[in-house]
Protein backbone atom coordinates (compact mmCIF):
# COMPACT_ATOMS: atom_id res chain seq x y z
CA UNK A 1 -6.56 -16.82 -20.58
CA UNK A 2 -5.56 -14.95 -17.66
CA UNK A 3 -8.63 -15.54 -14.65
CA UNK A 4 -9.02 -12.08 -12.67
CA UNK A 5 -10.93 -12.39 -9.60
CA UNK A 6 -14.10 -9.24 -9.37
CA UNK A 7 -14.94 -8.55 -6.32
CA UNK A 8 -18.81 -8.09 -5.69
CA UNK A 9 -18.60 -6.67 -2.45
CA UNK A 10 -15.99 -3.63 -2.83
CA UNK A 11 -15.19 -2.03 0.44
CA UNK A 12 -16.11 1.72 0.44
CA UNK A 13 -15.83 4.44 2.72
CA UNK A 14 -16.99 8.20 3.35
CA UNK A 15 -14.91 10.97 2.42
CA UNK A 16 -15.44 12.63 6.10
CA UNK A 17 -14.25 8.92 7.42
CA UNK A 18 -11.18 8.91 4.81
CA UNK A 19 -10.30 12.56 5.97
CA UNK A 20 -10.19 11.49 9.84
CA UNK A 21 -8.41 8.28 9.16
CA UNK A 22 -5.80 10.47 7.42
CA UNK A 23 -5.42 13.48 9.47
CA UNK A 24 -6.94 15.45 6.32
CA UNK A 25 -9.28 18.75 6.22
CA UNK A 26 -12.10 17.49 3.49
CA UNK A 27 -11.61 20.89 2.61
CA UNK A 28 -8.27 19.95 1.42
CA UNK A 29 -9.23 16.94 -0.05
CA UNK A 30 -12.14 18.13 -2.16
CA UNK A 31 -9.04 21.08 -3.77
CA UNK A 32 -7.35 18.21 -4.53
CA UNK A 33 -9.97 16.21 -6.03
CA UNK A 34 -10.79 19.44 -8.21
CA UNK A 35 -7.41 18.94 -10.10
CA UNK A 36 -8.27 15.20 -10.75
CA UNK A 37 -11.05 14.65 -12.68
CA UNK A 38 -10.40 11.15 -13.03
CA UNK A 39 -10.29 10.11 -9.77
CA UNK A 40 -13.91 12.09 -9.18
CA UNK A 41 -15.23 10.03 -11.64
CA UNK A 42 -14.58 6.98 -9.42
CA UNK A 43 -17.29 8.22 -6.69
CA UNK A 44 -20.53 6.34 -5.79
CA UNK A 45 -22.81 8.33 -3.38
CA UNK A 46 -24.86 6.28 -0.49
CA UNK A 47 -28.58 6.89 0.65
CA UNK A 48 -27.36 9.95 2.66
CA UNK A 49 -25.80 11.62 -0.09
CA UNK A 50 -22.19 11.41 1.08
CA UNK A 51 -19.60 10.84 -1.33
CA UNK A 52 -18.03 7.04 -1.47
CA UNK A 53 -14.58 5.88 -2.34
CA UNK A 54 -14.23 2.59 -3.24
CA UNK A 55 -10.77 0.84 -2.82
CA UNK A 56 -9.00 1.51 -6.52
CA UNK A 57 -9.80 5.30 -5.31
CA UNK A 58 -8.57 5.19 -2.04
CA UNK A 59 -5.32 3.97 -3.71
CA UNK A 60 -5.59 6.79 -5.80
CA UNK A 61 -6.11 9.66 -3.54
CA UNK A 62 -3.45 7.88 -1.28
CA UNK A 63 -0.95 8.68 -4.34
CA UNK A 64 -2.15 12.02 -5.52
CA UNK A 65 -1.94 13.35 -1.66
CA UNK A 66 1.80 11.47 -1.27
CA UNK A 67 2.39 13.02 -4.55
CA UNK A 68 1.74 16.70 -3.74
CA UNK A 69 3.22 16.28 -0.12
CA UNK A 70 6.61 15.54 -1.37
CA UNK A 71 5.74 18.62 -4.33
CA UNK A 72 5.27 20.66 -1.17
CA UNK A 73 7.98 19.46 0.82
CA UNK A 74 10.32 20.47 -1.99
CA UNK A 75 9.19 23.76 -2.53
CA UNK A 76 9.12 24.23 0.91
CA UNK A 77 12.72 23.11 1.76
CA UNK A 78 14.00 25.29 -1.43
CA UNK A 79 12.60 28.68 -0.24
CA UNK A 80 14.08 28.10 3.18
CA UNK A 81 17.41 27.05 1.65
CA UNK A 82 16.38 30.51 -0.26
CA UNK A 83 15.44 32.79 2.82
CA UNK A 84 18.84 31.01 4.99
CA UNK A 85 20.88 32.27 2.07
CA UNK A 86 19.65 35.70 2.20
CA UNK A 87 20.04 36.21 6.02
CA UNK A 88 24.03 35.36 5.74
CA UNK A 89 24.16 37.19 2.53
CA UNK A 90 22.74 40.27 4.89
CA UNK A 91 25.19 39.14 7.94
CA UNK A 92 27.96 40.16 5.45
């Protein structure tokens, strides 16, 4: 049988806090978190009433942001590949 260590004191941290630490707007964070369900499910709130992630979410959201940077990136590099085509096309 396979012995998994639980950790009984989780680190957790503020959404606010993770957006600094990350250079994010919470405002970007929170659309994100609207098209993943499953990682909003992972929340604990504090005596203030701000919103915790624990560590497993932090991974998470780490991933899901990577993930749609690079999605952006692409999309982004592809219409100016797009728009640099049209202006020699028009220099013809």
């Amino acid at each position: 049988m396979e012995n998994t260590a639980i950790r009984k004191n989780s680190q957790y941290i503020s959404i606010s806090d993770y957006c600094k630490a990350n250079g994010l707007k919470p405002t970007k964070f929170y659309e994100t978190l609207s098209r993943h369900p499953e990682l909003a499910k992972k929340f604990k709130t504090n005596a203030k009433g701000e919103r915790l992630l624990d560590e497993k979410a932090i991974t998470a959201a780490g991933a899901i942001l990577r993930k749609e940077n690079r999605a952006k990136q692409g999309r982004s590099s592809a219409s100016s590949a797009a728009v640099e085509i049209n202006i020699l096309a028009a220099k013809k």
